[in-house]
PDB file of N, CA and C in Angstrom:
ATOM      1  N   UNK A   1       6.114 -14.174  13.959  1.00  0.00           N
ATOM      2  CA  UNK A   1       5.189 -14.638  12.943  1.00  0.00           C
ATOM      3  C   UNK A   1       5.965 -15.464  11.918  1.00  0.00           C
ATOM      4  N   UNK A   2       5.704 -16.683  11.322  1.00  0.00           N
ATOM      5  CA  UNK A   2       6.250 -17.191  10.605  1.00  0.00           C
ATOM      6  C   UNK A   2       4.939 -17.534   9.156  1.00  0.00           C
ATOM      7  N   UNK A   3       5.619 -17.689   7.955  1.00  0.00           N
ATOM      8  CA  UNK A   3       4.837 -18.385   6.490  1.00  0.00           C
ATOM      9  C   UNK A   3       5.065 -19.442   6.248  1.00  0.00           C
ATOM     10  N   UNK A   4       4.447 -20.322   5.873  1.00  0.00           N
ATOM     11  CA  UNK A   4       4.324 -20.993   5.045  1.00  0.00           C
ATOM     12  C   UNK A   4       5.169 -21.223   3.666  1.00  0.00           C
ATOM     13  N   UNK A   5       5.763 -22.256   3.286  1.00  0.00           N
ATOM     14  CA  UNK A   5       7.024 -22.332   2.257  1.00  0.00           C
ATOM     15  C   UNK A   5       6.260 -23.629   1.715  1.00  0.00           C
ATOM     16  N   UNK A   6       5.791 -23.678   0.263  1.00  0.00           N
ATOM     17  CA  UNK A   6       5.236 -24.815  -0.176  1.00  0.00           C
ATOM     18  C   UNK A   6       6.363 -24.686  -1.490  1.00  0.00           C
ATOM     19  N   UNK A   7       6.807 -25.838  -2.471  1.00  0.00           N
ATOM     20  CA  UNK A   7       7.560 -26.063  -3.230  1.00  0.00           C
ATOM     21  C   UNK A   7       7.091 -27.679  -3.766  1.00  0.00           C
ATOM     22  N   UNK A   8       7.417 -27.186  -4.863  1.00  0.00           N
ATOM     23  CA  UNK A   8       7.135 -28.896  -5.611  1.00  0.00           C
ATOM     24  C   UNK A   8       8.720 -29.450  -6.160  1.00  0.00           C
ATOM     25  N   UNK A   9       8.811 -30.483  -5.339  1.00  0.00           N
ATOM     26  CA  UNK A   9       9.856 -31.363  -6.215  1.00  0.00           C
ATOM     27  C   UNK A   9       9.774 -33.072  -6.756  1.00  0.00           C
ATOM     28  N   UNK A  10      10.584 -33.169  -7.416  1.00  0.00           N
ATOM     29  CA  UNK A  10      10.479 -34.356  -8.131  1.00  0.00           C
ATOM     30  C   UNK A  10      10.398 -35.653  -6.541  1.00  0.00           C
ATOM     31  N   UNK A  11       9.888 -36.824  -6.685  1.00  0.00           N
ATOM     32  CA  UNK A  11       9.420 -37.690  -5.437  1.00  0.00           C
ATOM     33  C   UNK A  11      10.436 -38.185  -4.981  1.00  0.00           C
ATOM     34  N   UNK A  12      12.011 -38.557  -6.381  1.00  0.00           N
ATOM     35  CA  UNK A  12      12.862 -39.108  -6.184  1.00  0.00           C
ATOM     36  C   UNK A  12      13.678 -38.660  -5.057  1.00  0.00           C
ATOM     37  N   UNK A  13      14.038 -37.090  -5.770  1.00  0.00           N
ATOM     38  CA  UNK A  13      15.083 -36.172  -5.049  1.00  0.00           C
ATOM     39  C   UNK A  13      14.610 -35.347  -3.475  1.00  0.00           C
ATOM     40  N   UNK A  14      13.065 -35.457  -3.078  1.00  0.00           N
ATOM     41  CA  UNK A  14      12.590 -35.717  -1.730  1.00  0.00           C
ATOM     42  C   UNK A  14      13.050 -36.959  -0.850  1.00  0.00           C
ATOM     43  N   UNK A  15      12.949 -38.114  -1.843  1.00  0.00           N
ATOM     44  CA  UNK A  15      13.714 -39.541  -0.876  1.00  0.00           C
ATOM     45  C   UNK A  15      14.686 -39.039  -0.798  1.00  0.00           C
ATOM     46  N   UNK A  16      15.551 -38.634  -1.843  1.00  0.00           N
ATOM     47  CA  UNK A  16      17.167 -38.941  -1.219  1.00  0.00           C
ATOM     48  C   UNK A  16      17.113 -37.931  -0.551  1.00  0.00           C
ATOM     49  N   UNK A  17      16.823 -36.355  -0.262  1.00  0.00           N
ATOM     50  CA  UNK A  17      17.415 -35.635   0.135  1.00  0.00           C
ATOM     51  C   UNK A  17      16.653 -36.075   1.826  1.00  0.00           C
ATOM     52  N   UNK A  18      15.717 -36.815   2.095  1.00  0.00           N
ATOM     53  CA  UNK A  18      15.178 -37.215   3.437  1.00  0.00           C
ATOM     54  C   UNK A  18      16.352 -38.336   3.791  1.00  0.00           C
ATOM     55  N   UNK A  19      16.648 -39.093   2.875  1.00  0.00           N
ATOM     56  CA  UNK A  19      17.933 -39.875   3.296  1.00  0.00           C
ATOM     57  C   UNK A  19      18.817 -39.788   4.069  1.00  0.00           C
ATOM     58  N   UNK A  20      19.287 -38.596   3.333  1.00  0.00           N
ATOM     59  CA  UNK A  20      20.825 -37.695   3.672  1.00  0.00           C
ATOM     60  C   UNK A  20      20.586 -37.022   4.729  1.00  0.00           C
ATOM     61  N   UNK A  21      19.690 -36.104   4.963  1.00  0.00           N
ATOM     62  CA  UNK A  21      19.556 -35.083   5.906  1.00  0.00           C
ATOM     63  C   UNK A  21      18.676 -36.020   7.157  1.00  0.00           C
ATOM     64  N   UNK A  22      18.570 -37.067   7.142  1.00  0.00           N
ATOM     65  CA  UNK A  22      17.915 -37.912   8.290  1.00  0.00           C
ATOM     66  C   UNK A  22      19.630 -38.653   8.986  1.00  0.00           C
ATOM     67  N   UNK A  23      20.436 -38.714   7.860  1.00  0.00           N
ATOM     68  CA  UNK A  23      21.826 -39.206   8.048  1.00  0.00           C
ATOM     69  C   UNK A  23      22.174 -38.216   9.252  1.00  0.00           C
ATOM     70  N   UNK A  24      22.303 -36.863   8.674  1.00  0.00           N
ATOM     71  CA  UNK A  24      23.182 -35.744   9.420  1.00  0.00           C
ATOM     72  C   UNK A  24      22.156 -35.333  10.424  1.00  0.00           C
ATOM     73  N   UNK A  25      20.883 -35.896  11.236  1.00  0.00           N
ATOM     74  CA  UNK A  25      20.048 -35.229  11.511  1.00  0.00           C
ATOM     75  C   UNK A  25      19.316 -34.403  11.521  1.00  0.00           C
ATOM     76  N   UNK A  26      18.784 -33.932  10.520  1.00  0.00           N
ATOM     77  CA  UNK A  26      18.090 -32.821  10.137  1.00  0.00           C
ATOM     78  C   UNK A  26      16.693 -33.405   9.336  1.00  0.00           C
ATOM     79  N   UNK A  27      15.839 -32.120   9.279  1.00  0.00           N
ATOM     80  CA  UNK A  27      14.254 -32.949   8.393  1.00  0.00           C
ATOM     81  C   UNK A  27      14.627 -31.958   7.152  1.00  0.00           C
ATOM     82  N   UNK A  28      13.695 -32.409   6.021  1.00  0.00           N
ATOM     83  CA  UNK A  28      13.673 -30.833   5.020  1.00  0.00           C
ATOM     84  C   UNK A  28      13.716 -29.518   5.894  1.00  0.00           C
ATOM     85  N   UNK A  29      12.585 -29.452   6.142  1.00  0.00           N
ATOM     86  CA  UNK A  29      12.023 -28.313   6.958  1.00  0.00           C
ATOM     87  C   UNK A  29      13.343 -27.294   7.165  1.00  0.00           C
ATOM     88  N   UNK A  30      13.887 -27.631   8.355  1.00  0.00           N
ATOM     89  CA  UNK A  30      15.240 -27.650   9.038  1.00  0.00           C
ATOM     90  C   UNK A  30      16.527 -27.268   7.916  1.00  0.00           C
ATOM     91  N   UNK A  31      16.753 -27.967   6.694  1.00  0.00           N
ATOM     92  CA  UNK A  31      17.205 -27.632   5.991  1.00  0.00           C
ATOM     93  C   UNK A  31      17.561 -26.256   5.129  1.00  0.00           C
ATOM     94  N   UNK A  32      15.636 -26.306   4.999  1.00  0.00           N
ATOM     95  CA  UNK A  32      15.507 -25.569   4.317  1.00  0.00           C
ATOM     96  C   UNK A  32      15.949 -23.808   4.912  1.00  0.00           C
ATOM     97  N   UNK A  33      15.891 -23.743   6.266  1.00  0.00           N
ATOM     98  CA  UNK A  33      15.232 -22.907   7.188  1.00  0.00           C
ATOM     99  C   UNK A  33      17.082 -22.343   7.399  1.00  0.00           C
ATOM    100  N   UNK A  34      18.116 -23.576   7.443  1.00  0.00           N
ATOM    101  CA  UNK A  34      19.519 -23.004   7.227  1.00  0.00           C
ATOM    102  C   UNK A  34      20.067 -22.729   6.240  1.00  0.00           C
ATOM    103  N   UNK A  35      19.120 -22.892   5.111  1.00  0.00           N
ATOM    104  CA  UNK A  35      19.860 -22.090   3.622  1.00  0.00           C
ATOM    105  C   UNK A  35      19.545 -21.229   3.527  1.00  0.00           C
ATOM    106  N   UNK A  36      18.322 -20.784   3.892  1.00  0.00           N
ATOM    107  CA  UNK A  36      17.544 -19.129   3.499  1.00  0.00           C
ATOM    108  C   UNK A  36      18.531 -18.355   4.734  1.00  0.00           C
ATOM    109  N   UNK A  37      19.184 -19.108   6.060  1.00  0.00           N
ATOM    110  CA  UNK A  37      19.542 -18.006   7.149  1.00  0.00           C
ATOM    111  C   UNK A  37      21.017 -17.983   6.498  1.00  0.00           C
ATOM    112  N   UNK A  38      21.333 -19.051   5.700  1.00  0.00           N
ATOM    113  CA  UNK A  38      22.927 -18.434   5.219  1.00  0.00           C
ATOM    114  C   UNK A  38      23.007 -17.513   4.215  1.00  0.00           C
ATOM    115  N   UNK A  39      21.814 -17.870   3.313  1.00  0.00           N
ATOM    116  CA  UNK A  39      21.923 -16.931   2.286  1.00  0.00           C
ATOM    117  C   UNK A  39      21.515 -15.333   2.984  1.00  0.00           C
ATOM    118  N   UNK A  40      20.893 -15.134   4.090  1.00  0.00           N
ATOM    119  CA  UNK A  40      20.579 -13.831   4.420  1.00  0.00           C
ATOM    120  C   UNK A  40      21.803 -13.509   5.047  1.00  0.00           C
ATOM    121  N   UNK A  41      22.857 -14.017   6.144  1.00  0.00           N
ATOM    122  CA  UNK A  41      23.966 -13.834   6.402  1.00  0.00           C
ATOM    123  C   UNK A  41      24.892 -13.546   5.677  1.00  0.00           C
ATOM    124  N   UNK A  42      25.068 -14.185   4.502  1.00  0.00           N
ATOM    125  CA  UNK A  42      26.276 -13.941   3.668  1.00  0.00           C
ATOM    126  C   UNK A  42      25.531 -13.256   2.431  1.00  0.00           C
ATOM    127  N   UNK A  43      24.680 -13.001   2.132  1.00  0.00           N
ATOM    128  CA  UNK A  43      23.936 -12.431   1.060  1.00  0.00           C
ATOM    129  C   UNK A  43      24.483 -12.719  -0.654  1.00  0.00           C
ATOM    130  N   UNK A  44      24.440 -14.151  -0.304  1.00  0.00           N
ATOM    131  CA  UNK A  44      24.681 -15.114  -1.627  1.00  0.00           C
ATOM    132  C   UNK A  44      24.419 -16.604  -1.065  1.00  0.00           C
ATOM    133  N   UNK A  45      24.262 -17.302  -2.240  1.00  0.00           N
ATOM    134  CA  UNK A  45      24.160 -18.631  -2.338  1.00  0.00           C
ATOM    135  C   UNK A  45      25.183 -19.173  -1.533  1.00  0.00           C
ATOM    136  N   UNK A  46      25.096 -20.375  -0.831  1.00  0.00           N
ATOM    137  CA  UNK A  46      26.107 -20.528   0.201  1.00  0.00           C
ATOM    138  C   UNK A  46      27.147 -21.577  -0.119  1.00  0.00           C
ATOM    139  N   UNK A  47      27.022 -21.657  -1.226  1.00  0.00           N
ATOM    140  CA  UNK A  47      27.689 -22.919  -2.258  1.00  0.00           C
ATOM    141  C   UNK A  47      28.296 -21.888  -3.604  1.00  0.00           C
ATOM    142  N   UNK A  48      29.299 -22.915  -4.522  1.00  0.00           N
ATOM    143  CA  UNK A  48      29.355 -22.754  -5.726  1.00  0.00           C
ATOM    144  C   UNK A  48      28.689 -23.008  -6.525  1.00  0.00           C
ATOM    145  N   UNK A  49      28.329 -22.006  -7.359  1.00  0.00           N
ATOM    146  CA  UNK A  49      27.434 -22.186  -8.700  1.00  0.00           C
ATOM    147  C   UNK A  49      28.350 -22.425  -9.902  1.00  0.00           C
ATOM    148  N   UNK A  50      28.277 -23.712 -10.398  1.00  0.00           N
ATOM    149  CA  UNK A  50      28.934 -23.873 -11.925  1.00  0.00           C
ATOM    150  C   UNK A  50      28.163 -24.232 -13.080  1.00  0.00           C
ATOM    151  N   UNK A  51      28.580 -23.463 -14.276  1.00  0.00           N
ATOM    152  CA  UNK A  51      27.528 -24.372 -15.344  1.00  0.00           C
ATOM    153  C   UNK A  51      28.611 -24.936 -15.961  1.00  0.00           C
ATOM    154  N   UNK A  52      27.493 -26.395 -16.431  1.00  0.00           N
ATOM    155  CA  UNK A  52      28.707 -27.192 -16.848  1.00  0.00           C
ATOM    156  C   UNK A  52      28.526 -27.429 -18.655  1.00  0.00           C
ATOM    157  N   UNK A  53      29.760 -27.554 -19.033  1.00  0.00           N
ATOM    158  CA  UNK A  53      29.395 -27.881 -20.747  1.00  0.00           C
ATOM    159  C   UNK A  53      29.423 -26.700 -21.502  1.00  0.00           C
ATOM    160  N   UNK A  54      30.524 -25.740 -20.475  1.00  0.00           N
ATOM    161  CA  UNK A  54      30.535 -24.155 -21.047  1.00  0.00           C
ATOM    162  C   UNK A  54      31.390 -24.291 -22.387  1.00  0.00           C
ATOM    163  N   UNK A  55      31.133 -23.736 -23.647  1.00  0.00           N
ATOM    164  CA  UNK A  55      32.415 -23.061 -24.672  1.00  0.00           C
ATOM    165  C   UNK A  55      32.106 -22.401 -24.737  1.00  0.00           C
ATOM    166  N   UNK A  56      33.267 -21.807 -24.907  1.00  0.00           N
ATOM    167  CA  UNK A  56      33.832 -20.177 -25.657  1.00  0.00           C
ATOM    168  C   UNK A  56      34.230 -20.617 -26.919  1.00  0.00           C
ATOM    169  N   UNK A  57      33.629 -19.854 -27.972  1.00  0.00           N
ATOM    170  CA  UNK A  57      33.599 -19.941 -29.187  1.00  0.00           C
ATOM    171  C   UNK A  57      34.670 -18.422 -29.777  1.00  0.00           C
ATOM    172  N   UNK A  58      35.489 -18.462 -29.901  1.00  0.00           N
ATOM    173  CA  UNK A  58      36.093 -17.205 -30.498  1.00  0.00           C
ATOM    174  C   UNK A  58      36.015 -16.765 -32.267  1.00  0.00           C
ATOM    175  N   UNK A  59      35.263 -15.810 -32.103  1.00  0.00           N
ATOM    176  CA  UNK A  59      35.045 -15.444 -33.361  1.00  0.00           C
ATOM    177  C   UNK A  59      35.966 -14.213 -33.924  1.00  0.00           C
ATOM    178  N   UNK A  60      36.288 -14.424 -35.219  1.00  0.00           N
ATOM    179  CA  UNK A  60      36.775 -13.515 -35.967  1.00  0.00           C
ATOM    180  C   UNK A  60      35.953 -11.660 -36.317  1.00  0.00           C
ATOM    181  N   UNK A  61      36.760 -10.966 -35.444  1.00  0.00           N
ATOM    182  CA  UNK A  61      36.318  -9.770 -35.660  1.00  0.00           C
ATOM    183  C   UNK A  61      36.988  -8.636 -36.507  1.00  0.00           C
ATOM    184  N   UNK A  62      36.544  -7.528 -37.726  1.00  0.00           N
ATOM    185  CA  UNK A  62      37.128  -7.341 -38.080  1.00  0.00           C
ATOM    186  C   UNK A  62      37.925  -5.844 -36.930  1.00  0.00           C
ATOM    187  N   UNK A  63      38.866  -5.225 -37.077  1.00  0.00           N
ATOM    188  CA  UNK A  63      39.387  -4.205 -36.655  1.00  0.00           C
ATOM    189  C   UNK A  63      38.086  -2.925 -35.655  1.00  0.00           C
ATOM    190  N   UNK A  64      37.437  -2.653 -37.089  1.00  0.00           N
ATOM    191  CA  UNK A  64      36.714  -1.449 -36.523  1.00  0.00           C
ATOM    192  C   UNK A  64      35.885  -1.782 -35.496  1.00  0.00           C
ATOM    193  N   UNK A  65      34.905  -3.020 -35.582  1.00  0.00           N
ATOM    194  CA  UNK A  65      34.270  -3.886 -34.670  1.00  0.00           C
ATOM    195  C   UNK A  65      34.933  -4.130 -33.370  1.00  0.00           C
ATOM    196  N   UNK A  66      35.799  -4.570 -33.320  1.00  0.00           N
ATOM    197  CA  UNK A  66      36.859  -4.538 -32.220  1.00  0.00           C
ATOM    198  C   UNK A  66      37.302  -3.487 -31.140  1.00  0.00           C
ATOM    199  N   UNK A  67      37.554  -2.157 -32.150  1.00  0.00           N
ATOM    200  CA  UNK A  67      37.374  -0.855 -31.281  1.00  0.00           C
ATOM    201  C   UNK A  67      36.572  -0.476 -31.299  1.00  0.00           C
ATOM    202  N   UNK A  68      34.887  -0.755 -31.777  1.00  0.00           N
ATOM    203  CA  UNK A  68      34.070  -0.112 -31.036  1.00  0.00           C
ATOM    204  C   UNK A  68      33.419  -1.213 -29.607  1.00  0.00           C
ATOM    205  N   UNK A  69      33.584  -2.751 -29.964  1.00  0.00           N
ATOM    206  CA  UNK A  69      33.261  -3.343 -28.454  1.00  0.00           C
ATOM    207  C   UNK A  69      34.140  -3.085 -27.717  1.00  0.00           C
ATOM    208  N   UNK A  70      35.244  -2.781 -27.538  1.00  0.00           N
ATOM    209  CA  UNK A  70      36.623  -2.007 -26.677  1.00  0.00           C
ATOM    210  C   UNK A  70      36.191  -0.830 -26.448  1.00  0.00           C
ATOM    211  N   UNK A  71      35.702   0.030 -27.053  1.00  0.00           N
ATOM    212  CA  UNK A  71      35.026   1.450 -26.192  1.00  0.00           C
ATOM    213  C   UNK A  71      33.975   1.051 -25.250  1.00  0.00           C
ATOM    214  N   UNK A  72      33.301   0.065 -25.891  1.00  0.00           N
ATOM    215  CA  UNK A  72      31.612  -0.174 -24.837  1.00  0.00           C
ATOM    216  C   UNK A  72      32.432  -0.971 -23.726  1.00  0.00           C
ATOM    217  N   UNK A  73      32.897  -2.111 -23.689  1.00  0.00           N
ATOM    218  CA  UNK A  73      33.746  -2.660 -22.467  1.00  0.00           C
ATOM    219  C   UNK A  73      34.273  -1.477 -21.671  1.00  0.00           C
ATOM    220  N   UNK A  74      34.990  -0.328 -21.934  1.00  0.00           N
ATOM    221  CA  UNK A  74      35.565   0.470 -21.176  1.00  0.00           C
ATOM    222  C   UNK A  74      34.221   1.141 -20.593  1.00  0.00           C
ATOM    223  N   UNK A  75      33.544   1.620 -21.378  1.00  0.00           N
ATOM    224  CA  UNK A  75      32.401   2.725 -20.599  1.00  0.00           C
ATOM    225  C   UNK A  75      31.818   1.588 -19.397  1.00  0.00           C
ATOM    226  N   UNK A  76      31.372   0.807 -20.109  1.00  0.00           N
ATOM    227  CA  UNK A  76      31.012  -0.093 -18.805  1.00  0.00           C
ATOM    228  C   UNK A  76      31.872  -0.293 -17.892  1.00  0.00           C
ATOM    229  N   UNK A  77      33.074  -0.382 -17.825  1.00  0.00           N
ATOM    230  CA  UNK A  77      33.611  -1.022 -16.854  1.00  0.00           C
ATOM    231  C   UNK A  77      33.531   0.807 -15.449  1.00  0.00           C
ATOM    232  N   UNK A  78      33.454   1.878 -16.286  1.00  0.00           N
ATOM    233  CA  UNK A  78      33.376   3.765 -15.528  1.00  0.00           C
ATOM    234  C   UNK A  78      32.202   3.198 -15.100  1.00  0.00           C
ATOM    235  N   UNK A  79      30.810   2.976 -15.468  1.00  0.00           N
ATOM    236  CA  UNK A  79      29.547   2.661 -15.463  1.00  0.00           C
ATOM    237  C   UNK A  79      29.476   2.429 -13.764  1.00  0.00           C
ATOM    238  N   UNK A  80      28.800   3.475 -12.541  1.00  0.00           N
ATOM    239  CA  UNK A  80      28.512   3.466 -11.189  1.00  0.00           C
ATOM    240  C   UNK A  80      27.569   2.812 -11.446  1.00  0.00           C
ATOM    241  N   UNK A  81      27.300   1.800  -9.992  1.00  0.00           N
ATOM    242  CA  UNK A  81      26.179   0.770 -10.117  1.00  0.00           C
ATOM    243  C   UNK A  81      24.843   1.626  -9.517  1.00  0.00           C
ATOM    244  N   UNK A  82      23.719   1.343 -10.245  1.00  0.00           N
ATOM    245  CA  UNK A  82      22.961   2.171  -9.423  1.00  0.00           C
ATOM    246  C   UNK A  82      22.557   1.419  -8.089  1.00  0.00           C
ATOM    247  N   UNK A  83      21.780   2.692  -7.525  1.00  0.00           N
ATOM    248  CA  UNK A  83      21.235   2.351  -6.222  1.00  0.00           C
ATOM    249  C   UNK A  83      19.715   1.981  -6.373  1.00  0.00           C
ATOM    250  N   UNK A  84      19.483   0.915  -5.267  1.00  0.00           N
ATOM    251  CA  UNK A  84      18.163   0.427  -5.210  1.00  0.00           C
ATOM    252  C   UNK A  84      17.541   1.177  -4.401  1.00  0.00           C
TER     253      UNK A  84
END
């Protein structure tokens, strides 16, 4: 049994990506159908995810502040993941 996969994208990024994947032989469809089977194989995105335009802003903390986010960092880090 198979569904139905409807998605809206911009008209541009349908041309190019029919471009490219008509290049390497492939349709959307087809595409689409080997990202969902990698992501179920490897059970992640099958690429790198980056965000870009990241800072780290370092702020001035005083002492006591400091050891109490240093206790919560530690408990979290004991913290068992639950189960689904």
């Amino acid at each position: 049994m198979s569904k139905t996969l409807q998605i809206r994208i911009e008209d541009d990024l349908r041309t190019d990506a029919d471009e490219v994947l008509h290049e390497i032989g492939l349709d959307v469809p087809s595409a689409v159908r080997l990202f969902l089977t990698k992501v179920v194989q490897t059970r992640s995105i099958p690429f790198e995810l980056k965000a870009s335009g990241i800072r780290v802003v370092e702020l001035a903390v005083d002492p006591a502040t400091q050891a109490r986010m240093d206790q919560i960092g530690t408990l979290w880090g004991k913290k068992k993941p639950r189960r689904a």
